[in-house]
C-alpha atoms as a PDB file:
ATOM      1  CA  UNK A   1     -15.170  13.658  39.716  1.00  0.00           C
ATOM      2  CA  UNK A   2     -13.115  13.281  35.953  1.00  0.00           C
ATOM      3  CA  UNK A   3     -11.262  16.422  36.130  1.00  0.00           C
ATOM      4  CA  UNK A   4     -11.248  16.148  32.112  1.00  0.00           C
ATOM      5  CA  UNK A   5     -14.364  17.396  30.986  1.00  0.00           C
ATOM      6  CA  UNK A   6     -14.589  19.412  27.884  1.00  0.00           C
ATOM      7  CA  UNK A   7     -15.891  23.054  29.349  1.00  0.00           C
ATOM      8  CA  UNK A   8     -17.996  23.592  25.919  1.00  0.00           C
ATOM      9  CA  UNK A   9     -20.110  21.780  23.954  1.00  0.00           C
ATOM     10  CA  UNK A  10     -18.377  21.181  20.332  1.00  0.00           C
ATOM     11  CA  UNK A  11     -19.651  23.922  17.665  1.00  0.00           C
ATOM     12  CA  UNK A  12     -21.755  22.113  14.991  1.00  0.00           C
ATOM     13  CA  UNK A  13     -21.301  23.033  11.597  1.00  0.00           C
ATOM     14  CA  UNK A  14     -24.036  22.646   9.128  1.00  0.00           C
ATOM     15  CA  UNK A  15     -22.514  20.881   6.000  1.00  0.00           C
ATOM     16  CA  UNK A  16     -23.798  21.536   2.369  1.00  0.00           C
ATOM     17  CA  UNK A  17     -24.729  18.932   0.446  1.00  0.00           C
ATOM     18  CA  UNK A  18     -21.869  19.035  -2.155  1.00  0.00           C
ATOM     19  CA  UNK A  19     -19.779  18.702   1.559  1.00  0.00           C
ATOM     20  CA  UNK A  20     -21.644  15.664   2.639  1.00  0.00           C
ATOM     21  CA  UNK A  21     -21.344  14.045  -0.880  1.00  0.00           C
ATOM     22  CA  UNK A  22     -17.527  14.191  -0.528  1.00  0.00           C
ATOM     23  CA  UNK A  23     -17.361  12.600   3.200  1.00  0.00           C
ATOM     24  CA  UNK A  24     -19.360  10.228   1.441  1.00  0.00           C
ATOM     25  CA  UNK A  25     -17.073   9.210  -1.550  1.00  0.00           C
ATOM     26  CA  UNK A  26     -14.113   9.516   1.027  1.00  0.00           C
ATOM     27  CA  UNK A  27     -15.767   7.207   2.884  1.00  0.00           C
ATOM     28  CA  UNK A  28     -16.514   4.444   0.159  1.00  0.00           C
ATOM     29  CA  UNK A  29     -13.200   5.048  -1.043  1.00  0.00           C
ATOM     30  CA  UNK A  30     -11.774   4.195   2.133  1.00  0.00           C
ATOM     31  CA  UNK A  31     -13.839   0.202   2.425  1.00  0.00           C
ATOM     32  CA  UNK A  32     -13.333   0.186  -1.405  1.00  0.00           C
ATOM     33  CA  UNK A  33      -9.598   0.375  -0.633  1.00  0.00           C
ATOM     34  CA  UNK A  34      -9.009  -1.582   2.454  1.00  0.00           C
ATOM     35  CA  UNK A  35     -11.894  -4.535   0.377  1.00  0.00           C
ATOM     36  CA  UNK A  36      -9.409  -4.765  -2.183  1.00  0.00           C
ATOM     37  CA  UNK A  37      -6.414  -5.167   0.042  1.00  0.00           C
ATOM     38  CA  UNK A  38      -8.602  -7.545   2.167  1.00  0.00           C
ATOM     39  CA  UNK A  39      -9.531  -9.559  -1.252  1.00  0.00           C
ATOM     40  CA  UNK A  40      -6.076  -9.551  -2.370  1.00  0.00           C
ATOM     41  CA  UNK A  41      -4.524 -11.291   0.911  1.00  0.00           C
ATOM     42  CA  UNK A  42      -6.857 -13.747   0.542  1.00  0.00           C
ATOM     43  CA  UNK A  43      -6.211 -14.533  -2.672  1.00  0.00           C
ATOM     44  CA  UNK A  44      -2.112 -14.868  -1.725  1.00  0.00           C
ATOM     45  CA  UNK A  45      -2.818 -16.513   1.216  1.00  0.00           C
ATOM     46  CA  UNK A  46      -5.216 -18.992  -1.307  1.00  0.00           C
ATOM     47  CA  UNK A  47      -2.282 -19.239  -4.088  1.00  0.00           C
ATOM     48  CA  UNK A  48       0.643 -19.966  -1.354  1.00  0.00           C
ATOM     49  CA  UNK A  49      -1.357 -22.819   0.697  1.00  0.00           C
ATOM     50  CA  UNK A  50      -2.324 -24.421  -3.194  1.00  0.00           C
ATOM     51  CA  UNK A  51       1.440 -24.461  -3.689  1.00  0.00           C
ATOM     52  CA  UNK A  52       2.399 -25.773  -0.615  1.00  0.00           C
ATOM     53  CA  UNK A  53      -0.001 -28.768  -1.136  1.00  0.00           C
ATOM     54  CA  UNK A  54       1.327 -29.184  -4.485  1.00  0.00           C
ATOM     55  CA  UNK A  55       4.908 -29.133  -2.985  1.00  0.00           C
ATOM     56  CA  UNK A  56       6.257 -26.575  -4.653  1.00  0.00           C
ATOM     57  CA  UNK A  57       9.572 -26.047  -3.914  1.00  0.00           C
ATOM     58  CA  UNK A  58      11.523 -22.527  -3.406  1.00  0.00           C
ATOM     59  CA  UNK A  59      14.140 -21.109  -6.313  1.00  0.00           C
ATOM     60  CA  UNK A  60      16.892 -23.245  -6.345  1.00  0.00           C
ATOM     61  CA  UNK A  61      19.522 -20.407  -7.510  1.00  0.00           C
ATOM     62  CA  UNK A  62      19.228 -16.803  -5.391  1.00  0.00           C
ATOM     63  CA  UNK A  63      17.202 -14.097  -7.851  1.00  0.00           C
ATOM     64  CA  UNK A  64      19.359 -11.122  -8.899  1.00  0.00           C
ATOM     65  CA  UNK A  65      18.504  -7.657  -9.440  1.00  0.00           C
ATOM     66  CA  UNK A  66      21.567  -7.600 -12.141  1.00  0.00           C
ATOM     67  CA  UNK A  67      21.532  -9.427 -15.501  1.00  0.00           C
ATOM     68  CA  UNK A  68      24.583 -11.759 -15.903  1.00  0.00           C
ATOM     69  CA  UNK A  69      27.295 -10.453 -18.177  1.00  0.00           C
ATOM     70  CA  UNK A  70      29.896  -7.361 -17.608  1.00  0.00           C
ATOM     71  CA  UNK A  71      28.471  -4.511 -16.372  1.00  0.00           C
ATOM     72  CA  UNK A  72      27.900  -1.312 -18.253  1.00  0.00           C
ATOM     73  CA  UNK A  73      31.007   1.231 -18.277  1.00  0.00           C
ATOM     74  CA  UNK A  74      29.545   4.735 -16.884  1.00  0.00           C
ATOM     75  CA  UNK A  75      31.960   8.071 -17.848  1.00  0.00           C
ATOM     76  CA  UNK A  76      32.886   9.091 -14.420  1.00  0.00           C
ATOM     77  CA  UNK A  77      31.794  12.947 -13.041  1.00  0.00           C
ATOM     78  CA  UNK A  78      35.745  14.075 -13.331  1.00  0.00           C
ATOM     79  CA  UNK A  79      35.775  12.995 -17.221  1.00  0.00           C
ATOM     80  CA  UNK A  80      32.629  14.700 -18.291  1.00  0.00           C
ATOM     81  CA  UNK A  81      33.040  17.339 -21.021  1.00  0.00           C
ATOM     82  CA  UNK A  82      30.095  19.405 -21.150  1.00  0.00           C
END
C-alpha cells in the first residue's frame, strides 16, 4: 500500500466571478506570452537560415561596446568638492 496518501480531501473554495475572470486573463496572458516568444524564434531561426543561404558572412572586425577615440576624463571621488 502507497504510504503517501493525502489523509484529507483538499478544501474547495468557491471563487467569485471577478476571481475566475482574473485566472482567466492570467491564463491568456501566459499562451499570449510564451506565442510571442514561440513566433519570435521562428522568425530568427527563419532570418538566420535566409542568411546562411545567401552566404552571409560574420563581422569581419570584433564589435565594441566603446566608441573609438580617448576616453572621457571622470573627476576622481578624492578630488570632489562638494
Amino acid at each position: 500500500m502507497d504510504r503517501l496518501q493525502v489523509a484529507e480531501s483538499p478544501e474547495m473554495v468557491r471563487l467569485k466571478p471577478i476571481e475566475v475572470a482574473v485566472e482567466i486573463l492570467h491564463g491568456l496572458g501566459i499562451a499570449l506570452g510564451l506565442s510571442l516568444l514561440w513566433t519570435m524564434e521562428a522568425v530568427r531561426d527563419r532570418v538566420f537560415r535566409l542568411l546562411d543561404r545567401v552566404n552571409v558572412r560574420p563581422r569581419i572586425r570584433p564589435a565594441s561596446a566603446f566608441p573609438p577615440g580617448q576616453p572621457r576624463k571622470h573627476p576622481h571621488a578624492a578630488e570632489r568638492v562638494d
